[in-house]
C-alpha atoms as a PDB file:
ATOM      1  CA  UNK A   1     -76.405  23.432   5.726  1.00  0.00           C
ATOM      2  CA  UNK A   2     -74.523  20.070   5.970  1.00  0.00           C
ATOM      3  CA  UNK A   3     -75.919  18.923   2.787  1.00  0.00           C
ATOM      4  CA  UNK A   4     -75.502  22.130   0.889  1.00  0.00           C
ATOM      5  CA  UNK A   5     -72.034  22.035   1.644  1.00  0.00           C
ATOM      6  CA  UNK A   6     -71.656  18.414   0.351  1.00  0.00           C
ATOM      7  CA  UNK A   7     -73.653  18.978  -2.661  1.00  0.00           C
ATOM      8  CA  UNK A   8     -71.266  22.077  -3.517  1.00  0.00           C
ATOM      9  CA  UNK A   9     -68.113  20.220  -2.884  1.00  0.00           C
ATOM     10  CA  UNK A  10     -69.276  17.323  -4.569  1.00  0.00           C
ATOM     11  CA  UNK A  11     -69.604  20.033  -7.514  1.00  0.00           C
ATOM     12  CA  UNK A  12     -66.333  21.326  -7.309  1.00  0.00           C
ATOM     13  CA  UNK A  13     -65.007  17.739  -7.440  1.00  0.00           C
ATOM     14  CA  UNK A  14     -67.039  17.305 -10.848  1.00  0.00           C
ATOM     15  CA  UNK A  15     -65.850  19.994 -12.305  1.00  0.00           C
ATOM     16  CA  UNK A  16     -62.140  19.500 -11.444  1.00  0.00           C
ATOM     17  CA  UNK A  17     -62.193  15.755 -12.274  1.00  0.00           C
ATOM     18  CA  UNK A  18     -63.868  16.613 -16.269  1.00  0.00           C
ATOM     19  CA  UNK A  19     -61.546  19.885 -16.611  1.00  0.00           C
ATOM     20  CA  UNK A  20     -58.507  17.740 -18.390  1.00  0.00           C
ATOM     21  CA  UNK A  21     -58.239  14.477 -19.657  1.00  0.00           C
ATOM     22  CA  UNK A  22     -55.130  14.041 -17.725  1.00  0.00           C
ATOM     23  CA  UNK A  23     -55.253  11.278 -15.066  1.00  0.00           C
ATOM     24  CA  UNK A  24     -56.879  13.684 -12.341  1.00  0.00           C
ATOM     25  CA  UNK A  25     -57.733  11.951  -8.845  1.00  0.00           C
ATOM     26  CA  UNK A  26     -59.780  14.177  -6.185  1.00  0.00           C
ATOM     27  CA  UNK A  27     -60.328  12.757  -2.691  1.00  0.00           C
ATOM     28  CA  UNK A  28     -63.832  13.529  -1.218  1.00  0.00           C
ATOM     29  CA  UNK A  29     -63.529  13.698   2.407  1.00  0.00           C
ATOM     30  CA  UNK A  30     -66.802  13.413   3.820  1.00  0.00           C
ATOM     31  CA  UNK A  31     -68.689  11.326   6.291  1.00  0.00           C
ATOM     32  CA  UNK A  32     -70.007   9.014   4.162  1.00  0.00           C
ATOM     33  CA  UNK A  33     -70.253   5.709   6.068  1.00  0.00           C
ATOM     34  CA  UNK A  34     -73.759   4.931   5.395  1.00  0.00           C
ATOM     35  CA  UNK A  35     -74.936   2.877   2.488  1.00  0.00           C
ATOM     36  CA  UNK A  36     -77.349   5.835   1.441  1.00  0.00           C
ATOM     37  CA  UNK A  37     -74.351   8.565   1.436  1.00  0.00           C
ATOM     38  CA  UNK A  38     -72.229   5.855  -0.503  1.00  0.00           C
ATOM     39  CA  UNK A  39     -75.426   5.115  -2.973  1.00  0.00           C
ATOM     40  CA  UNK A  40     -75.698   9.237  -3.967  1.00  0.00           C
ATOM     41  CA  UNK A  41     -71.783   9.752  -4.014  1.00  0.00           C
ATOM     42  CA  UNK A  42     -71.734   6.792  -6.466  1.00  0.00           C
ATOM     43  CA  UNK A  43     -74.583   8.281  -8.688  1.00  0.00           C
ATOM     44  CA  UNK A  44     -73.411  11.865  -8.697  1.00  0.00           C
ATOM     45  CA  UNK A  45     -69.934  10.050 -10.484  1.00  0.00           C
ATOM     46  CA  UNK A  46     -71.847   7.341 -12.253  1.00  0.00           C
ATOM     47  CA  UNK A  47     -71.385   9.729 -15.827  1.00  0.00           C
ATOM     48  CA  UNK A  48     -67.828  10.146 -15.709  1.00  0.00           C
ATOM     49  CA  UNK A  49     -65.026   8.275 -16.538  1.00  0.00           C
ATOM     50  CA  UNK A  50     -63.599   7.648 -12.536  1.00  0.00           C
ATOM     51  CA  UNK A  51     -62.961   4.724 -10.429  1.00  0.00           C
ATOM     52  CA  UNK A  52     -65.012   5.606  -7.054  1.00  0.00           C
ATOM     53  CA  UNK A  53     -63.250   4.198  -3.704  1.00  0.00           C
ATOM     54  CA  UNK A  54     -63.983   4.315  -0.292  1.00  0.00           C
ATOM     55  CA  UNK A  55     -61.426   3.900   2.083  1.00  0.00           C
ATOM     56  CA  UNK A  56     -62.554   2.834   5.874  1.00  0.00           C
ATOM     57  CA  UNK A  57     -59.749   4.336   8.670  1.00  0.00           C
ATOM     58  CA  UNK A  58     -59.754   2.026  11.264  1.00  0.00           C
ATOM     59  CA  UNK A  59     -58.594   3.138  14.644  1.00  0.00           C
ATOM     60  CA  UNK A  60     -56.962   0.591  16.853  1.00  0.00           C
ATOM     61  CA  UNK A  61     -56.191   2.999  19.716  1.00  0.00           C
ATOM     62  CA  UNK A  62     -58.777   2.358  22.613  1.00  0.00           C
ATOM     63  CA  UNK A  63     -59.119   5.667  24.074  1.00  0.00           C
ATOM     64  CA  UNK A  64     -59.543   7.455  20.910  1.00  0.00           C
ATOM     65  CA  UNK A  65     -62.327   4.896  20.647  1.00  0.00           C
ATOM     66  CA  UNK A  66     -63.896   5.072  23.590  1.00  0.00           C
ATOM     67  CA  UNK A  67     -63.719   8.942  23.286  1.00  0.00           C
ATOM     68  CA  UNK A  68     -65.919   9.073  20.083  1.00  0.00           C
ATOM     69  CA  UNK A  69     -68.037   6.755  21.913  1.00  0.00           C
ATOM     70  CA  UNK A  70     -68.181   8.705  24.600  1.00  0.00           C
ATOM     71  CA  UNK A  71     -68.910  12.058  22.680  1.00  0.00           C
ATOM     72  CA  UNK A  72     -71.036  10.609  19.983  1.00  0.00           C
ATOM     73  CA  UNK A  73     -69.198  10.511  17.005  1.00  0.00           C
ATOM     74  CA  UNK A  74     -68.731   7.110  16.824  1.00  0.00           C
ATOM     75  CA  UNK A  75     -68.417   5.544  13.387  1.00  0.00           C
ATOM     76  CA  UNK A  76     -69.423   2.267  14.173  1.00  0.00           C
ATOM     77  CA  UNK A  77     -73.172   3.441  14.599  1.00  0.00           C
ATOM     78  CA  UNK A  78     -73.095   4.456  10.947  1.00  0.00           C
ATOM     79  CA  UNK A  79     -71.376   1.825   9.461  1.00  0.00           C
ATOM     80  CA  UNK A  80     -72.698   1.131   6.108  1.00  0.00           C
ATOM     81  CA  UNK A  81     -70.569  -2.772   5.846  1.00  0.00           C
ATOM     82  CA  UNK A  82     -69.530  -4.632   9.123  1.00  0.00           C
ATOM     83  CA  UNK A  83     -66.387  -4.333   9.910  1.00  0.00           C
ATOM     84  CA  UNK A  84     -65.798  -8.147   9.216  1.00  0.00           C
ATOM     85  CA  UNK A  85     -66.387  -7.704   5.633  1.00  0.00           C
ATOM     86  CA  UNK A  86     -64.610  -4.283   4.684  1.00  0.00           C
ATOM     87  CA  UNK A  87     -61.799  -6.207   3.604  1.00  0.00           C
ATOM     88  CA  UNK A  88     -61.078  -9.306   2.197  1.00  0.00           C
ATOM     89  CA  UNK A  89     -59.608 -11.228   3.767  1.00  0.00           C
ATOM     90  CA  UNK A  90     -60.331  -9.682   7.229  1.00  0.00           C
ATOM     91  CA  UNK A  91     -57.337  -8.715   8.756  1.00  0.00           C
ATOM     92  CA  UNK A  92     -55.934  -6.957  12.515  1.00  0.00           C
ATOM     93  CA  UNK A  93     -55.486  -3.183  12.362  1.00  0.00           C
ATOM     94  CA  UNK A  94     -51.798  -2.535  12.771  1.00  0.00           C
ATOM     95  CA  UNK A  95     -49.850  -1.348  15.512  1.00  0.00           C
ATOM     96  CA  UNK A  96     -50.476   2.386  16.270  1.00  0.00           C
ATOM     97  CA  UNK A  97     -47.125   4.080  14.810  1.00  0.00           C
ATOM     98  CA  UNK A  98     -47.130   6.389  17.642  1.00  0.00           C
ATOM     99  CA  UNK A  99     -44.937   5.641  20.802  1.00  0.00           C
ATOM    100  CA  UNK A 100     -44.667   7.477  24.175  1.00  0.00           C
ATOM    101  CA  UNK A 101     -40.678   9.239  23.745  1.00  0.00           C
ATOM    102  CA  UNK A 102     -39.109   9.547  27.498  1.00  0.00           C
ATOM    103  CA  UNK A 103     -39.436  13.165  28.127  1.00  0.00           C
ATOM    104  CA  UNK A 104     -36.241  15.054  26.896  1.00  0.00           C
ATOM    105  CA  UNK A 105     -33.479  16.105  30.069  1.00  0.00           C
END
């Protein structure tokens, strides 16, 4: 069912991305962290005239980490490029933009 679903939004993509020569850009938000999902994602755009991206989120918050970990949907198992070498150079994930706000009186 997973795949079907991929498959058919990948389709969708196509066909909005070839509808209009007119600087189109489609995001395809999918799991798609190993280098076999990147591999077919690449070939199903090799024929058209786009730029193909993937963007890695990296979480610096250690209890959203630890509860992926914890409940198995932890990226890092999947990871088709270490971490060390996603960018170039490496770099520290910033800050997380979130901060506790004293609780209003």
């Amino acid at each position: 069912m997973r795949k079907q679903c991929s498959e058919a939004a990948m389709e969708d993509m196509k066909a909005y991305l070839t509808a209009e020569n007119d600087g189109r850009v489609a995001v395809y938000d999918a799991t798609n962290t190993t280098i076999e999902r990147r591999r077919w994602v690449s070939e199903q755009l090799a024929g058209l005239a786009v730029k193909v991206i993937f963007i890695e989120v990296i979480c610096a918050d250690e209890k959203v980490r630890e509860y992926h970990k914890k409940s198995g949907t932890d990226q890092q198992k999947r990871r088709a490029v270490p971490i060390h070498q996603t960018f170039s150079p490496p770099r520290q994930p910033p800050p997380s933009p979130i901060t506790p706000h004293p609780p209003a009186h």
